[in-house]
C-alpha atoms as a PDB file:
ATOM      1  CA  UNK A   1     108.585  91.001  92.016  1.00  0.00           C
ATOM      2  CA  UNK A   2     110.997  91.667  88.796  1.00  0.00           C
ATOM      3  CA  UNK A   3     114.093  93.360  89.082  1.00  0.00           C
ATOM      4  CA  UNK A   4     112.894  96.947  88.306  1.00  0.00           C
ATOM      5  CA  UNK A   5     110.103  96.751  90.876  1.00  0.00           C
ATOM      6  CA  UNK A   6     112.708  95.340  93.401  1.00  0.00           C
ATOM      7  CA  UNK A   7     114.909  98.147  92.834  1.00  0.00           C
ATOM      8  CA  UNK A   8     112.505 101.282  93.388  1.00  0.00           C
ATOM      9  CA  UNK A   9     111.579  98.960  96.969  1.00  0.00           C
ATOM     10  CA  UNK A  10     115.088  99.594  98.129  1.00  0.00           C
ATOM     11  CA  UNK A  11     115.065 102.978  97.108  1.00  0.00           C
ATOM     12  CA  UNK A  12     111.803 103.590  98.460  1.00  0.00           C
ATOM     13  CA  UNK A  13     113.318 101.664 102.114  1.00  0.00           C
ATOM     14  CA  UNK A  14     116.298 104.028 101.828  1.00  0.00           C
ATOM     15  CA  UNK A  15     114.050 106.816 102.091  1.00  0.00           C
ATOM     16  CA  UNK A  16     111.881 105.691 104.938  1.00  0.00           C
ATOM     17  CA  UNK A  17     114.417 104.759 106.720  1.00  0.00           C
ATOM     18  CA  UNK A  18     117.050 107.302 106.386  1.00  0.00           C
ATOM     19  CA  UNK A  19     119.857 104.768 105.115  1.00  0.00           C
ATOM     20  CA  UNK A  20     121.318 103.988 101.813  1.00  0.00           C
ATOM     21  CA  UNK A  21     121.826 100.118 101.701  1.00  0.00           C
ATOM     22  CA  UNK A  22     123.616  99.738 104.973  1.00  0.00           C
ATOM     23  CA  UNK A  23     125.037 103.295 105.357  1.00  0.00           C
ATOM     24  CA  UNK A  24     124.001 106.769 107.395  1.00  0.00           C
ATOM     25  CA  UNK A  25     127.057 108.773 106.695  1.00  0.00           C
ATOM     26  CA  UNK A  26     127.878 110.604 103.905  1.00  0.00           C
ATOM     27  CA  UNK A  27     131.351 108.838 104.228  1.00  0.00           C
ATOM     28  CA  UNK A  28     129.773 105.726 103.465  1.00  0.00           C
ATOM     29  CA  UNK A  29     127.146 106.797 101.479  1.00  0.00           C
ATOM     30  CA  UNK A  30     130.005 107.779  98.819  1.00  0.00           C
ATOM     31  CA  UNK A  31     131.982 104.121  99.891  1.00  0.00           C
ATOM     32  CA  UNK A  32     128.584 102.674  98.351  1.00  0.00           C
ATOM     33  CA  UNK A  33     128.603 105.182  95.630  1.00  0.00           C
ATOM     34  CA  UNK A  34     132.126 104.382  94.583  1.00  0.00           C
ATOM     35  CA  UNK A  35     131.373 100.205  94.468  1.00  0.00           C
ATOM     36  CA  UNK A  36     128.454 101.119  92.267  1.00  0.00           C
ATOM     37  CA  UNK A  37     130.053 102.752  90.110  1.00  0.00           C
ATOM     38  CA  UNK A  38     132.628  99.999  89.270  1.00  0.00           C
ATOM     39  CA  UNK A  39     129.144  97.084  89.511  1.00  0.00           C
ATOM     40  CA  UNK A  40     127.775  99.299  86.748  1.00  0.00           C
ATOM     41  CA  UNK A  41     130.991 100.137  84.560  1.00  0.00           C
ATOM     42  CA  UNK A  42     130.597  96.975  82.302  1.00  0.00           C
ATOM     43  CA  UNK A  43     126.575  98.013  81.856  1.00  0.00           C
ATOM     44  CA  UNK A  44     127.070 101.116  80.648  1.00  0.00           C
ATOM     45  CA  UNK A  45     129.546 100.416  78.407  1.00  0.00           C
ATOM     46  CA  UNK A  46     127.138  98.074  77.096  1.00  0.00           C
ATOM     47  CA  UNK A  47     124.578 100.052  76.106  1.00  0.00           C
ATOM     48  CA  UNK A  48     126.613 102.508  75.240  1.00  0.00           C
ATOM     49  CA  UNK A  49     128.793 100.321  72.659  1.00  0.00           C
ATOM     50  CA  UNK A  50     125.209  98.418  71.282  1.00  0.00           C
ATOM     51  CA  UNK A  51     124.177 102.582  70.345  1.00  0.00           C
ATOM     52  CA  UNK A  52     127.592 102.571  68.932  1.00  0.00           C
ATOM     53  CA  UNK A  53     127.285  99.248  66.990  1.00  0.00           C
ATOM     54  CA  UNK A  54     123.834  99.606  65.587  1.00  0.00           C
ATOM     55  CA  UNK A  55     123.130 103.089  65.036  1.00  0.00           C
ATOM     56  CA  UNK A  56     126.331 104.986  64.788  1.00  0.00           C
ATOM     57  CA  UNK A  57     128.127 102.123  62.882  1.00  0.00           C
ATOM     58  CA  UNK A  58     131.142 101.721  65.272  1.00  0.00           C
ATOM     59  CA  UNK A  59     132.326 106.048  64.545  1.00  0.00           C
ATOM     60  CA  UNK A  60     132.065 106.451  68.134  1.00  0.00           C
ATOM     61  CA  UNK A  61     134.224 106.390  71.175  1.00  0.00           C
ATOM     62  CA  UNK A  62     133.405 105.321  74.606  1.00  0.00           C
ATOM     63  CA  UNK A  63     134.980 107.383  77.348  1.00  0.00           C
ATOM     64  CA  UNK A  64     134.722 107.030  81.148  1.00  0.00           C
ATOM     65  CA  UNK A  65     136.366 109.315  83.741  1.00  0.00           C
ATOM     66  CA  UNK A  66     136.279 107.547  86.367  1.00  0.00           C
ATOM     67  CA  UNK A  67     134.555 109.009  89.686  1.00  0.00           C
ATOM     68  CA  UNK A  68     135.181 112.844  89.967  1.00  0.00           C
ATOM     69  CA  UNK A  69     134.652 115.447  92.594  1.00  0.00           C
ATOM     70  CA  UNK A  70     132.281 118.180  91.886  1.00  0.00           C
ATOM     71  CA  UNK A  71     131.805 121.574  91.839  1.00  0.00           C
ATOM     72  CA  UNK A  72     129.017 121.280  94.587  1.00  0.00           C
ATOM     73  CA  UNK A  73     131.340 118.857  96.762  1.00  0.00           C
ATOM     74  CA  UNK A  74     128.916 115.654  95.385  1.00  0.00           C
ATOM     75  CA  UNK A  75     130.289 112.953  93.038  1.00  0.00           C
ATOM     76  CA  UNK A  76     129.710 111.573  89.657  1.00  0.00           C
ATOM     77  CA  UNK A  77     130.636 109.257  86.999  1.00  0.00           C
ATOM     78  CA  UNK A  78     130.565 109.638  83.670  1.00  0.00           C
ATOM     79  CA  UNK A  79     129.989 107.509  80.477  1.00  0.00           C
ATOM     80  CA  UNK A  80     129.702 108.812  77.446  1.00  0.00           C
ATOM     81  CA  UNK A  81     129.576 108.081  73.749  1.00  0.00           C
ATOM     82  CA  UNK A  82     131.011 110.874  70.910  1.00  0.00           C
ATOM     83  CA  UNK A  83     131.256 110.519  67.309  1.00  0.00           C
ATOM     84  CA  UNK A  84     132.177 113.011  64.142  1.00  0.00           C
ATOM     85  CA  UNK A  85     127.629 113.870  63.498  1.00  0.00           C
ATOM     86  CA  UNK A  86     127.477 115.191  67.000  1.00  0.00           C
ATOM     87  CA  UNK A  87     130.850 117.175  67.137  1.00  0.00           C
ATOM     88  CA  UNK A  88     130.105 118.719  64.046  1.00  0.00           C
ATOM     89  CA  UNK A  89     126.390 118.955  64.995  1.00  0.00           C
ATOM     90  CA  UNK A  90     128.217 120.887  68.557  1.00  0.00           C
ATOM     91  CA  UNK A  91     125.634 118.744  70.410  1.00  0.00           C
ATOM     92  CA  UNK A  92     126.347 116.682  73.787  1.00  0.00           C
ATOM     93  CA  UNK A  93     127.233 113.245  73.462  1.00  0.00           C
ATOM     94  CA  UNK A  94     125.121 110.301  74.775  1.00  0.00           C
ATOM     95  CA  UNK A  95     125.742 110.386  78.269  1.00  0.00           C
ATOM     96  CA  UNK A  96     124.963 107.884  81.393  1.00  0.00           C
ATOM     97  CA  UNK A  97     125.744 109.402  84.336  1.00  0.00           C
ATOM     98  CA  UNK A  98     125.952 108.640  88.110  1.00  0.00           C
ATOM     99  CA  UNK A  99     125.830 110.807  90.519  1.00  0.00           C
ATOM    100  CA  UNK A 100     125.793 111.878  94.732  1.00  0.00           C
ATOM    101  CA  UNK A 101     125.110 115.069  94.753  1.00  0.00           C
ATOM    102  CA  UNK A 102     126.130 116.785  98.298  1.00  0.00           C
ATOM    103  CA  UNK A 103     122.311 117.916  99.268  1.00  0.00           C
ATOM    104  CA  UNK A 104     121.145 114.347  98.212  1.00  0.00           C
ATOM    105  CA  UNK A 105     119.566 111.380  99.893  1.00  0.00           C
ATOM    106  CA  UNK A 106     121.505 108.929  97.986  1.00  0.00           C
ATOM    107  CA  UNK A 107     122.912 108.558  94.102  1.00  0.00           C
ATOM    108  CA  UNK A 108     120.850 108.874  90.790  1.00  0.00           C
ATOM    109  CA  UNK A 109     121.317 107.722  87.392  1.00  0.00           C
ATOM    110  CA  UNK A 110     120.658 110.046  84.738  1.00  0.00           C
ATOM    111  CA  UNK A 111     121.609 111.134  80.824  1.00  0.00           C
ATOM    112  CA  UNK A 112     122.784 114.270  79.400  1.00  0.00           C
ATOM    113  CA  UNK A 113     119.172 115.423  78.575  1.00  0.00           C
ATOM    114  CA  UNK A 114     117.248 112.360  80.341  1.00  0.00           C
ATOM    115  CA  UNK A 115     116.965 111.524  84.161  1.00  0.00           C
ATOM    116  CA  UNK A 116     116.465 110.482  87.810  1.00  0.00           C
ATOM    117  CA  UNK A 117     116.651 107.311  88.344  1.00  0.00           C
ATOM    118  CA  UNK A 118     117.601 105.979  91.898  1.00  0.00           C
ATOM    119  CA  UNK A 119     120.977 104.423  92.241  1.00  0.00           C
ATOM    120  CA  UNK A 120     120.541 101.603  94.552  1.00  0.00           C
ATOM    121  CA  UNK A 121     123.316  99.153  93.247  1.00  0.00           C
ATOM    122  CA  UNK A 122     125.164  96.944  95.919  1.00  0.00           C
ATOM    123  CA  UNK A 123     126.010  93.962  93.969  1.00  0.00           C
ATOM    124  CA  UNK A 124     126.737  92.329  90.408  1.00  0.00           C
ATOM    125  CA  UNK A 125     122.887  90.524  90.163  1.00  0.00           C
ATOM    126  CA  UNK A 126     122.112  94.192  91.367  1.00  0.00           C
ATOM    127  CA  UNK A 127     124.262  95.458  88.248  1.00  0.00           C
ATOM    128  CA  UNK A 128     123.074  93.135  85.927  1.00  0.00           C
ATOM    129  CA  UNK A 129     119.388  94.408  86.168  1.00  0.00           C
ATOM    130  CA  UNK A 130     120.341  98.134  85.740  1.00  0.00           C
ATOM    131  CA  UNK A 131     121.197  97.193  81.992  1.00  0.00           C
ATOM    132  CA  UNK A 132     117.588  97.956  80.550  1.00  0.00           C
ATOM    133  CA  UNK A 133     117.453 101.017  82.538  1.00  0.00           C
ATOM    134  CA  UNK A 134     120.883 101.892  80.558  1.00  0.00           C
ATOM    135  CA  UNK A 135     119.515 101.107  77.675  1.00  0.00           C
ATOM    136  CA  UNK A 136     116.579 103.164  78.148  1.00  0.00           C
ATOM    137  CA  UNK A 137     118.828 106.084  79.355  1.00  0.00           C
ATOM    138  CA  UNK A 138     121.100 105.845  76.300  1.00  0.00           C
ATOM    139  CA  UNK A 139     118.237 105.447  73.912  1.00  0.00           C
ATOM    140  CA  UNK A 140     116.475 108.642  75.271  1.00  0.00           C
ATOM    141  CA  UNK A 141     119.340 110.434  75.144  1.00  0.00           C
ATOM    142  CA  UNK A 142     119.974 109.554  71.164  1.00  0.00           C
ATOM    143  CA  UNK A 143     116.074 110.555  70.640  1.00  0.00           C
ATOM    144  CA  UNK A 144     116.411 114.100  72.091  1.00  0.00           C
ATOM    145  CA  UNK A 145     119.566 114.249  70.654  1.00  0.00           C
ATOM    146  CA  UNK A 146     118.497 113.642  66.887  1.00  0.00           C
ATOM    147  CA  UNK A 147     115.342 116.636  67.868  1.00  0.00           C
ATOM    148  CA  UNK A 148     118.310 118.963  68.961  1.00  0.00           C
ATOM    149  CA  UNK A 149     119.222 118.579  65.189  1.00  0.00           C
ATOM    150  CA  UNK A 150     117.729 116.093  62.597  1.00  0.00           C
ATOM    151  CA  UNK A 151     118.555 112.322  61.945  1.00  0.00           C
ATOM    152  CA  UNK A 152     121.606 113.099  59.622  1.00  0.00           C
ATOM    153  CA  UNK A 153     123.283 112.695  62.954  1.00  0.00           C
ATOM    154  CA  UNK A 154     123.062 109.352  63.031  1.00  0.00           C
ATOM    155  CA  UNK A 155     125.036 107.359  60.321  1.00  0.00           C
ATOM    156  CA  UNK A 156     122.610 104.261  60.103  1.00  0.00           C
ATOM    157  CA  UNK A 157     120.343 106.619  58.828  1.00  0.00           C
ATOM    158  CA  UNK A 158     122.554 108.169  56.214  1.00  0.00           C
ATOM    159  CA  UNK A 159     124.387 104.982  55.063  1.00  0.00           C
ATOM    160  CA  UNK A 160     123.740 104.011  51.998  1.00  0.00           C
ATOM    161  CA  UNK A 161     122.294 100.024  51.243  1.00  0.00           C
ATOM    162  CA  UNK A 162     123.788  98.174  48.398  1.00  0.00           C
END
């Protein structure tokens, strides 16, 4: 079984079986939540800084808040990637974000105009192997973004070759 398959098991366990890896309370629940978040921090600033490299030419600016309350009593992290075409264009930014929300089973991974994906991260290999899912976050994201304007937003496509 490959690492995506493996992952959608555990979430798929969690849900039979009323747990999220090894915890029943929400107390716990957000303990797990809050180690995931710092297992994935180096991923998503990955695939958010390869976006940033390729495509946007190294214009943009990672920014991470950390893990925030919110307004629903849940909890999230945010990652997200801004440069000068999508402030002008008054557009979101790329965005991967993690979240509990208080009516949920367990977290989810999403984007600013992409998502679920389960959250089932309890360990670095665990990490690791959320990278293409990431990717795949960050790269929908850009797509939908570039249909909310055109592709001017995106400086690769503007720059000119010599």
């Amino acid at each position: 079984m490959n690492a995506h398959t493996t992952a959608l098991l555990r979430h798929f366990a969690d849900l039979r079986d009323g747990t999220h890896g090894d915890a029943i309370s929400r107390q716990d629940k957000e303990r797990l939540f809050a180690t995931a978040v710092t297992l994935l921090d180096p991923y998503a600033r990955q695939a958010l800084e390869e976006i940033n490299s390729a495509l946007l030419l190294e214009t943009g600016e990672v920014t991470s808040g950390g893990i925030q309350r919110m307004a629903d009593g849940g909890v999230e992290a945010v990652w997200a990637l801004s440069w000068r075409e999508q402030q002008a264009a008054e557009i979101s930014p790329v965005v991967i974000r993690a979240f509990y929300g208080s009516s949920f089973h367990h977290p989810h991974l999403r984007g600013a105009t992409v998502g679920e994906w389960p959250l089932n991260v309890f360990n670095e290999e665990q990490a690791a192997a959320e990278l293409c899912t990431l990717r795949a976050i960050t790269a929908a994201d850009l797509q939908n973004l570039v249909f909310q304007r055109d592709y001017r937003i995106i400086p690769a496509t503007t720059a000119v070759s010599r």
